[in-house]
C-alpha atoms as a PDB file:
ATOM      1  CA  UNK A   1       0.000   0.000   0.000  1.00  0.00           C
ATOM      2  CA  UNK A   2       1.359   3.296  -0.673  1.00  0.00           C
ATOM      3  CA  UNK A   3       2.271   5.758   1.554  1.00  0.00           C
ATOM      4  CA  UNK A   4      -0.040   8.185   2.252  1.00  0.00           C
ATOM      5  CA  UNK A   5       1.444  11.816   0.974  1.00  0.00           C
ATOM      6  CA  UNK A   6       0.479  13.656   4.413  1.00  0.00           C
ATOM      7  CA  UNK A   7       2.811  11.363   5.741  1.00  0.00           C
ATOM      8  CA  UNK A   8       5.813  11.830   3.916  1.00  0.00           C
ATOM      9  CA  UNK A   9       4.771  15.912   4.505  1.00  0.00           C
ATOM     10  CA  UNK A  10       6.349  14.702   8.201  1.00  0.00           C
ATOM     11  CA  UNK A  11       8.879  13.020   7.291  1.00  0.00           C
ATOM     12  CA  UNK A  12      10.527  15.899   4.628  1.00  0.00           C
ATOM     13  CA  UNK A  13      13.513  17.914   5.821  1.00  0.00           C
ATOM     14  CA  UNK A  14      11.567  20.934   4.273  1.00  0.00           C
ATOM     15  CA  UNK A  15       8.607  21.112   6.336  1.00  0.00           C
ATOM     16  CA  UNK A  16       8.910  24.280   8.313  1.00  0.00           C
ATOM     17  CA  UNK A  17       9.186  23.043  11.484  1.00  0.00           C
ATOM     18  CA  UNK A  18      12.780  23.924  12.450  1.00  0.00           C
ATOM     19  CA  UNK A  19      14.601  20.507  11.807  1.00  0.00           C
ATOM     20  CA  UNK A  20      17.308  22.052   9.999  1.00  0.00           C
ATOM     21  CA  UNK A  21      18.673  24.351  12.797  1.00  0.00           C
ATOM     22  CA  UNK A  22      19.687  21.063  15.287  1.00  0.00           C
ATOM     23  CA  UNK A  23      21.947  18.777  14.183  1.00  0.00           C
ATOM     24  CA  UNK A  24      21.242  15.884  16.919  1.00  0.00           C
ATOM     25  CA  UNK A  25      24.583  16.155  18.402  1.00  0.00           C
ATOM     26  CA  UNK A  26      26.575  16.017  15.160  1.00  0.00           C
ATOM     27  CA  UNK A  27      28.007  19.409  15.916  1.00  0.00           C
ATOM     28  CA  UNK A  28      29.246  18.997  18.719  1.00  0.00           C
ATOM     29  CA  UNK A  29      30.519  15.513  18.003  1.00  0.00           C
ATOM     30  CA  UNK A  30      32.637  16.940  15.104  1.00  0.00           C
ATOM     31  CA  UNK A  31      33.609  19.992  17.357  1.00  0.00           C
ATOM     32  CA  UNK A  32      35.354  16.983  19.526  1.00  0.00           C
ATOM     33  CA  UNK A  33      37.041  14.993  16.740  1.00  0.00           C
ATOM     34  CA  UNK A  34      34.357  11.866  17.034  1.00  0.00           C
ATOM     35  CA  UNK A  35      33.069  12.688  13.571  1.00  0.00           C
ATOM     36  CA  UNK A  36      35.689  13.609  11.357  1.00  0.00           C
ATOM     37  CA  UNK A  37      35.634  11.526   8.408  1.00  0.00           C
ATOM     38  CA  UNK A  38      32.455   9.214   6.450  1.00  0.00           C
ATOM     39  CA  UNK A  39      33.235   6.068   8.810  1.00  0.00           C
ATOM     40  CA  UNK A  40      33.151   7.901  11.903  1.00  0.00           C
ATOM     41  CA  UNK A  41      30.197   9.594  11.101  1.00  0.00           C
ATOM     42  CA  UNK A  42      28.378   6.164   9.834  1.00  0.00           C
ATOM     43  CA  UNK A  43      29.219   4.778  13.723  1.00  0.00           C
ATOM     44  CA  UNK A  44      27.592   7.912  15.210  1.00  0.00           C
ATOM     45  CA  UNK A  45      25.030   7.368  13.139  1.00  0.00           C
ATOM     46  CA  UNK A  46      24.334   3.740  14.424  1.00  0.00           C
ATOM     47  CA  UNK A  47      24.793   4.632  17.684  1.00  0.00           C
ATOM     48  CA  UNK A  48      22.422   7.298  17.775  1.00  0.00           C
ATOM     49  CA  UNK A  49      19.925   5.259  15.954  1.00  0.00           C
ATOM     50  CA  UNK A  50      20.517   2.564  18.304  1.00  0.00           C
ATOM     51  CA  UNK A  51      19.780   4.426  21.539  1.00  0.00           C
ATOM     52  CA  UNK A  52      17.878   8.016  21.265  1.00  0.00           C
ATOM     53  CA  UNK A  53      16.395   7.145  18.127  1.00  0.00           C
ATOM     54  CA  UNK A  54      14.867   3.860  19.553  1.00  0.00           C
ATOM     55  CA  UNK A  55      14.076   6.128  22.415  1.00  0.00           C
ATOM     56  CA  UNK A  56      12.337   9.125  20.393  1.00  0.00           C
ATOM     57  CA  UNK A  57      10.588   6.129  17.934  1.00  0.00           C
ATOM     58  CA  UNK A  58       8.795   4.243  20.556  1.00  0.00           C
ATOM     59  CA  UNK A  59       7.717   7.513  22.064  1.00  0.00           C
ATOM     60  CA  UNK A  60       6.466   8.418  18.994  1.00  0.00           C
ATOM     61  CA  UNK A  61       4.641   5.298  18.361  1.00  0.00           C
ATOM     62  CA  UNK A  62       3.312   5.141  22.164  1.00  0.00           C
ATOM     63  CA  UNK A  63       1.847   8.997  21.497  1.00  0.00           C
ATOM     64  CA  UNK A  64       0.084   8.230  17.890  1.00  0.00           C
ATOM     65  CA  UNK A  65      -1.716   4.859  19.701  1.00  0.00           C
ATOM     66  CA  UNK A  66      -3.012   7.195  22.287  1.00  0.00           C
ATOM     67  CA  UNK A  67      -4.058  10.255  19.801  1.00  0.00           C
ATOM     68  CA  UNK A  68      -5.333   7.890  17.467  1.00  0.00           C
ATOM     69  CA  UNK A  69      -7.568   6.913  20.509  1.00  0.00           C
ATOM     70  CA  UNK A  70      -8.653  10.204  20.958  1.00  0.00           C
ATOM     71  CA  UNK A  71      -9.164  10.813  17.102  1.00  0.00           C
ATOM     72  CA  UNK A  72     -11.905   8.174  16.985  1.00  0.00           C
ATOM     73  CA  UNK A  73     -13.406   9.350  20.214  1.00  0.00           C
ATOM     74  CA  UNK A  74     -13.658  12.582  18.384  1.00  0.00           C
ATOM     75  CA  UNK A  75     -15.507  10.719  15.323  1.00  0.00           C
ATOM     76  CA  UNK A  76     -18.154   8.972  17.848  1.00  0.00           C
ATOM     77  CA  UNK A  77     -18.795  12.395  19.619  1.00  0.00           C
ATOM     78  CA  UNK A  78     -19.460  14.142  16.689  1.00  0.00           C
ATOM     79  CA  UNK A  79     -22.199  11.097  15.740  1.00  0.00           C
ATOM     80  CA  UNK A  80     -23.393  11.480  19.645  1.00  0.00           C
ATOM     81  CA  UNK A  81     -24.893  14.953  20.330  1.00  0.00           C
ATOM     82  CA  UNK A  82     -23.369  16.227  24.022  1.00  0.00           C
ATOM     83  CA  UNK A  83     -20.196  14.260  24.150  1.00  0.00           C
ATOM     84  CA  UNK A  84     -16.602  15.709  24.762  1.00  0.00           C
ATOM     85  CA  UNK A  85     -15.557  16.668  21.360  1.00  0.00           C
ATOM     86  CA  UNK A  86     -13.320  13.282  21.379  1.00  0.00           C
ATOM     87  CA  UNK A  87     -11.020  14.919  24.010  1.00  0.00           C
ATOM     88  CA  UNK A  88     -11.016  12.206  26.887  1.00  0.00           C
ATOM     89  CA  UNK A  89      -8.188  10.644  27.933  1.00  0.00           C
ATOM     90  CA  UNK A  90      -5.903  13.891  28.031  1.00  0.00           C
ATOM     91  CA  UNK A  91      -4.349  13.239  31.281  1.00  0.00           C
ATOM     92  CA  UNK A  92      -1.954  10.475  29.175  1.00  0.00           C
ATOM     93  CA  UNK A  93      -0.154  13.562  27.758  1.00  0.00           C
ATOM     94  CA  UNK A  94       1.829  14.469  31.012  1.00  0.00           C
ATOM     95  CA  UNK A  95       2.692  10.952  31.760  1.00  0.00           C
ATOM     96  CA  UNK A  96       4.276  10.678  28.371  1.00  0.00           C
ATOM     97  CA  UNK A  97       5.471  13.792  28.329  1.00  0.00           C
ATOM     98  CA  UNK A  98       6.898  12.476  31.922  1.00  0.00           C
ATOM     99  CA  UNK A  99       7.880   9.259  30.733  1.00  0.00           C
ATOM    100  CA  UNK A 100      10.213  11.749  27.724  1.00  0.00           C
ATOM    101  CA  UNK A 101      11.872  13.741  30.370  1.00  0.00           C
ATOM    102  CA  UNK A 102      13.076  10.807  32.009  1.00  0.00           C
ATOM    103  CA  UNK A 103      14.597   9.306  28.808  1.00  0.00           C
ATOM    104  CA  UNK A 104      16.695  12.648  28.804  1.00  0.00           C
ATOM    105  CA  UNK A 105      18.927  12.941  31.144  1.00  0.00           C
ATOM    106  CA  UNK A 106      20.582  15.850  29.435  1.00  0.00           C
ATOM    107  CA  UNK A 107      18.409  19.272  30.339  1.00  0.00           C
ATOM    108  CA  UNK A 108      19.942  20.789  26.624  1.00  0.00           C
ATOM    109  CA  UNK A 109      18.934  17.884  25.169  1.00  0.00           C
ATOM    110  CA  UNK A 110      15.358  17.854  26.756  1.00  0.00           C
ATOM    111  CA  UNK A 111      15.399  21.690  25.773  1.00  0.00           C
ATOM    112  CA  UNK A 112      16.180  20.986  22.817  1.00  0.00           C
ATOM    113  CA  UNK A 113      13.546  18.402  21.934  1.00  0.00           C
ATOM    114  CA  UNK A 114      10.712  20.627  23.717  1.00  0.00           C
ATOM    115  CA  UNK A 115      11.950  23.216  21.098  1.00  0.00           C
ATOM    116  CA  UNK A 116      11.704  21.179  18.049  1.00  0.00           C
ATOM    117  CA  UNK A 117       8.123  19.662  19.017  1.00  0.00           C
ATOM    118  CA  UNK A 118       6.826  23.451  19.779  1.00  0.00           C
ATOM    119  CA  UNK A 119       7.820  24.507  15.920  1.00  0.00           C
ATOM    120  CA  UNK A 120       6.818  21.205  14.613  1.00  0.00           C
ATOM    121  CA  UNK A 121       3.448  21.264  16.535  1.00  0.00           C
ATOM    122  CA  UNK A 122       2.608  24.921  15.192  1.00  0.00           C
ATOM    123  CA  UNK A 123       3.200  23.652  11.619  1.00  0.00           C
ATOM    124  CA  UNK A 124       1.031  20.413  12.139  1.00  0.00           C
ATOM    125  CA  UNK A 125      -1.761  22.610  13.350  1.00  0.00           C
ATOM    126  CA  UNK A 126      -1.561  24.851  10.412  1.00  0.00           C
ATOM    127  CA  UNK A 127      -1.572  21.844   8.263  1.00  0.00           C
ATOM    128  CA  UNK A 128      -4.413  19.442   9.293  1.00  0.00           C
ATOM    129  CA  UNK A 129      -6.017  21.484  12.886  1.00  0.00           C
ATOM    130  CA  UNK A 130      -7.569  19.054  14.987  1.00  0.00           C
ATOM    131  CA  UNK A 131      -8.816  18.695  18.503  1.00  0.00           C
ATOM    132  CA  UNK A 132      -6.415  16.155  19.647  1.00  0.00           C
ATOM    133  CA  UNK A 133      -3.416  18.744  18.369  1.00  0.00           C
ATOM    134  CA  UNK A 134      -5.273  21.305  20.411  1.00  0.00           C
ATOM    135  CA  UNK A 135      -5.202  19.362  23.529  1.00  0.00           C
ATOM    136  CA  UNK A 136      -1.519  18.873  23.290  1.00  0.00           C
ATOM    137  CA  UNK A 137      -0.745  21.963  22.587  1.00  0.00           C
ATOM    138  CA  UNK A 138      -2.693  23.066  26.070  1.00  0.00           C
ATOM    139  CA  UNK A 139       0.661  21.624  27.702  1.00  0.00           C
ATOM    140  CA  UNK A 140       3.935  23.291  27.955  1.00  0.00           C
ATOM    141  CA  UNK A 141       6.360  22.515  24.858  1.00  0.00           C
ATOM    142  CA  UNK A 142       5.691  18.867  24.817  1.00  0.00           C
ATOM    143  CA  UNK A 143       8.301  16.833  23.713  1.00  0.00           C
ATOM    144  CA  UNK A 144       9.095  15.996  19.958  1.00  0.00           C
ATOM    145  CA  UNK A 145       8.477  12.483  19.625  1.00  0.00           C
ATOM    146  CA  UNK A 146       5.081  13.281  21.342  1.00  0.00           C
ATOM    147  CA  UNK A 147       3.923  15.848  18.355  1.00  0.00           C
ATOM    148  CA  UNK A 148       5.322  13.773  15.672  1.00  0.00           C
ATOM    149  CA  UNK A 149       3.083  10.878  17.311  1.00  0.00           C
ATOM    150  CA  UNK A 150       0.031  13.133  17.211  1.00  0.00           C
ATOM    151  CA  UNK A 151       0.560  14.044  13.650  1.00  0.00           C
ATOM    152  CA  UNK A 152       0.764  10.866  12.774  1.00  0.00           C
ATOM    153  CA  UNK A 153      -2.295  10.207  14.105  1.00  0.00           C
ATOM    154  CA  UNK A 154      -4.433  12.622  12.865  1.00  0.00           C
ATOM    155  CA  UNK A 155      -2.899  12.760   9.124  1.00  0.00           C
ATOM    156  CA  UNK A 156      -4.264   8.951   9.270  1.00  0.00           C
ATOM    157  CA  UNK A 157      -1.035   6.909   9.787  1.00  0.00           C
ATOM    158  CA  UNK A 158      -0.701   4.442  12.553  1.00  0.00           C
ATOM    159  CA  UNK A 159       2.052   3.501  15.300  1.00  0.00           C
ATOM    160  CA  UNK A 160       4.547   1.333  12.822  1.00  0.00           C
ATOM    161  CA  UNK A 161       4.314   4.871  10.514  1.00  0.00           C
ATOM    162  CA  UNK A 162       5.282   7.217  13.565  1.00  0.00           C
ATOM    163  CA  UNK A 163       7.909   4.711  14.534  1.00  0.00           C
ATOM    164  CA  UNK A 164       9.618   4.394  11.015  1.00  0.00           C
ATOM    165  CA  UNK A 165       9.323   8.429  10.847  1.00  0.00           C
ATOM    166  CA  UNK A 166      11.076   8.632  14.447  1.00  0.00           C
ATOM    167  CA  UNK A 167      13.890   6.118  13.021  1.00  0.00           C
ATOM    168  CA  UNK A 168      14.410   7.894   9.728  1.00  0.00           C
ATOM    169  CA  UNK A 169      14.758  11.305  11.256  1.00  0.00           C
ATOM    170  CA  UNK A 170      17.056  10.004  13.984  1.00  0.00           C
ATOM    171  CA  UNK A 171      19.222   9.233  11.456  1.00  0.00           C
ATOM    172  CA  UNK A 172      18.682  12.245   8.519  1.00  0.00           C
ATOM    173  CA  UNK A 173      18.950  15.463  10.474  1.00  0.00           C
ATOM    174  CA  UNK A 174      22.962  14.434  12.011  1.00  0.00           C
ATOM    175  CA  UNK A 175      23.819  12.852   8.337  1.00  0.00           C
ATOM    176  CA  UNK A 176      22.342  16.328   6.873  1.00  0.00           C
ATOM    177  CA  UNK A 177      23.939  18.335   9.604  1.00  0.00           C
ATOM    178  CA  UNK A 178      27.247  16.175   8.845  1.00  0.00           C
ATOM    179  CA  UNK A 179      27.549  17.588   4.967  1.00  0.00           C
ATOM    180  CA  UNK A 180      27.416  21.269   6.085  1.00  0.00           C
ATOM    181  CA  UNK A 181      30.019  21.014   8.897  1.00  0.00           C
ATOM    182  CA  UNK A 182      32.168  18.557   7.765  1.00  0.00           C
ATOM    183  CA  UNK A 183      32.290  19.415   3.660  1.00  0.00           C
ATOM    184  CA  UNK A 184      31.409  15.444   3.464  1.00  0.00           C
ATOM    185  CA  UNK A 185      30.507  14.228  -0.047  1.00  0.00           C
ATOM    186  CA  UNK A 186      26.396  14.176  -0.302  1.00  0.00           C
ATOM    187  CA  UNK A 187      26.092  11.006  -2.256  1.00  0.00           C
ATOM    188  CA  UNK A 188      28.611   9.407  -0.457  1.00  0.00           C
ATOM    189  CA  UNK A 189      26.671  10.376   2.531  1.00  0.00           C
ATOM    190  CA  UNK A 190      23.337   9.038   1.435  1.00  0.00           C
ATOM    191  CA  UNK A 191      24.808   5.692   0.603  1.00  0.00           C
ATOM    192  CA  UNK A 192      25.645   5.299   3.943  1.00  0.00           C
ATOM    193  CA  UNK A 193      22.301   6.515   5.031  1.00  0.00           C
ATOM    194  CA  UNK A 194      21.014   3.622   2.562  1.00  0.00           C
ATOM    195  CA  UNK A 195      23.562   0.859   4.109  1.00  0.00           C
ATOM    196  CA  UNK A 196      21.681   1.861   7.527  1.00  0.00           C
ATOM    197  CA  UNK A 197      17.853   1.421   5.820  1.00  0.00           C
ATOM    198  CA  UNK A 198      17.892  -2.027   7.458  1.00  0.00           C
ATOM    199  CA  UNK A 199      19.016  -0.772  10.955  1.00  0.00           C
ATOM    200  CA  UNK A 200      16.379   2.006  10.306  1.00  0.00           C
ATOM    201  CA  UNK A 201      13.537  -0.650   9.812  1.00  0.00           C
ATOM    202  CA  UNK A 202      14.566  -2.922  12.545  1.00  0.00           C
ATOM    203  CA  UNK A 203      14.622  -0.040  14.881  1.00  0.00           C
ATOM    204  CA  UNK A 204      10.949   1.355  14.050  1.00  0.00           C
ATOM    205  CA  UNK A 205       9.274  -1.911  14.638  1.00  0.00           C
ATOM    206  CA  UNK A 206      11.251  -2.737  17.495  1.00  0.00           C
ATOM    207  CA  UNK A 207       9.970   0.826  18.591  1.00  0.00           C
ATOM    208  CA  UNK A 208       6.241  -0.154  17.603  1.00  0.00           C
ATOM    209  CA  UNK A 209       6.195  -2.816  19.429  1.00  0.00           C
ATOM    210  CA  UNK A 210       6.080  -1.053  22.331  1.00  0.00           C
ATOM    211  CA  UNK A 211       3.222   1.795  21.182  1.00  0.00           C
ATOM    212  CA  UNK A 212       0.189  -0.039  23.373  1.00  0.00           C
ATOM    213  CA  UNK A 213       2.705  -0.824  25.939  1.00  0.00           C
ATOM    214  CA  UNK A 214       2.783   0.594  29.756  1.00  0.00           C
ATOM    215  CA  UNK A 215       4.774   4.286  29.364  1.00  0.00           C
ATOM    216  CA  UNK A 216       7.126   2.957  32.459  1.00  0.00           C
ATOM    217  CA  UNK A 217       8.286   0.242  30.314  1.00  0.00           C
ATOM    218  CA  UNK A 218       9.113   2.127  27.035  1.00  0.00           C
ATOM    219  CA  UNK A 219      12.671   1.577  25.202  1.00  0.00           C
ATOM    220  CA  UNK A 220      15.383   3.373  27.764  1.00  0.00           C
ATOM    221  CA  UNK A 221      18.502   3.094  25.921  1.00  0.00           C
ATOM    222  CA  UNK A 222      21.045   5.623  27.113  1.00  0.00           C
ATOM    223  CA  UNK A 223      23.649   7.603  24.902  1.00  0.00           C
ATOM    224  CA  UNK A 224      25.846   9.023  27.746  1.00  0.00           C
ATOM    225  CA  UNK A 225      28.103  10.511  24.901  1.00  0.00           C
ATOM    226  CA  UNK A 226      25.456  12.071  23.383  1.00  0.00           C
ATOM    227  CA  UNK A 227      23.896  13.717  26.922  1.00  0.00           C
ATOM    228  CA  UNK A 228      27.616  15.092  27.096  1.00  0.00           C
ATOM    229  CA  UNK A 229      27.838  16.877  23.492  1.00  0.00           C
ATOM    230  CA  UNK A 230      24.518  18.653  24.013  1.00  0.00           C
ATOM    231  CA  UNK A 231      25.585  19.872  27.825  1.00  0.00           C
ATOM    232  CA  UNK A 232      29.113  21.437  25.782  1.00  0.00           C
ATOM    233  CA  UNK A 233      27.162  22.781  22.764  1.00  0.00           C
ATOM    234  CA  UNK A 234      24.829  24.547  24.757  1.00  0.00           C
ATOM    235  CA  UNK A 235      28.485  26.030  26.768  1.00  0.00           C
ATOM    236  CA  UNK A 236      29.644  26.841  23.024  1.00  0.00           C
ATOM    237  CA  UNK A 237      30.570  29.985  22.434  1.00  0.00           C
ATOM    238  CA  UNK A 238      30.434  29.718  18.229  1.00  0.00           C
ATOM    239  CA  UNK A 239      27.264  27.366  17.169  1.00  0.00           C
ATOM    240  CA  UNK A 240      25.677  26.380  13.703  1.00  0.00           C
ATOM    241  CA  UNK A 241      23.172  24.404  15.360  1.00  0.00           C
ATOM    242  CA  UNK A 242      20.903  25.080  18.383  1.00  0.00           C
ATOM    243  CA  UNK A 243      21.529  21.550  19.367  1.00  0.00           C
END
């Protein structure tokens, strides 16, 4: 079945959502000499796919179960005169949003994130408005993974699609970030980003696995390393990238 085109609107570097400002910790990776060269950038890149990107894709796929909930409570209310609009079950927000925070040990890199779902949330809403989008957006910069989940949701794609978006992008936005600092070849770049499509695709449904699962028992791989660059970019006193 093909993709649905509202979902590969999420999934496009050039939706104005501010994905091109962070670079996922590339910058400050190459700032320390661990990415210098294509290899060394292709091991960051499986190590970040590996641990956040697991991380952000089953909290992506967790977030577009519950919306999705919410979405077809939002169909039967507007079939039933006096119901809630489709809104119930709201109060699963924070404890995802919880569950996010805890998955971050970093506070740049939970900045960060609470940045990048903000701008992707007010593009999503400008693209397809929808109650659910306004209930998350009644909370405090929620996280990333959480709006990407939503917008999965109510563009019509399930868990498995938010996951595989949460994978890809885990992956893109460093490898992207990676040509600009680092002069690297493009094409030479996106073959490695195709060597990793397998990675990519074990990853998401790994990730969607989890999306009906108990927040508290979500994916919690770490990426010390990672926690590290963001704390030093955010000391920087030259930066490319906001993260």
């Amino acid at each position: 079945m093909a993709l649905p085109a509202s979902l590969l609107l999420l999934a496009d570097s050039r939706l104005p959502a501010g994905g091109h400002a962070h670079s996922g910790g590339l910058e400050p990776a190459a700032e320390a000499s661990a990415v210098t060269d294509l290899p060394t950038l292709t091991a960051f890149l499986r190590g970040r796919l590996a641990t956040t990107g697991l991380v952000a894709a089953a909290l992506s796929a967790a977030a577009c179960a519950h919306a999705a909930r919410a979405v077809d409570g939002a169909a039967r209310a507007r079939e039933e005169p006096g119901g809630d609009g489709g809104l119930g079950g709201h109060e699963a927000w924070p404890v995802l949003d919880a569950e996010a925070d805890a998955r971050m040990p970093s506070p740049a890199g939970r900045r960060a994130s609470r940045a990048q779902g903000r701008s992707l949330l007010r593009a999503v809403r400008g693209m397809s408005p929808h109650p659910v989008l306004d209930v998350l957006a009644a909370f405090s910069a929620p996280h990333h993974p959480l709006v990407l989940g939503a917008a999965v949701a109510v563009t019509g794609g399930s868990p498995a699609d938010a996951a595989s978006i949460g994978a890809y992008g885990a992956v893109t936005g460093p490898a992207s970030a990676a040509v600009r600092l680092l002069g690297l070849d493009p094409l030479a770049v996106h073959r490695a980003l195709a060597d990793l499509v397998p990675h990519v695709d074990a990853v998401a449904a790994e990730a969607a696995g989890h999306a009906r699962a108990d927040p508290r028992e979500l994916p919690a791989a770490s990426a010390p390393a990672l926690d590290v660059f963001a704390e030093l970019h955010l000391q920087a006193n030259l930066r490319l990238f906001e993260s």
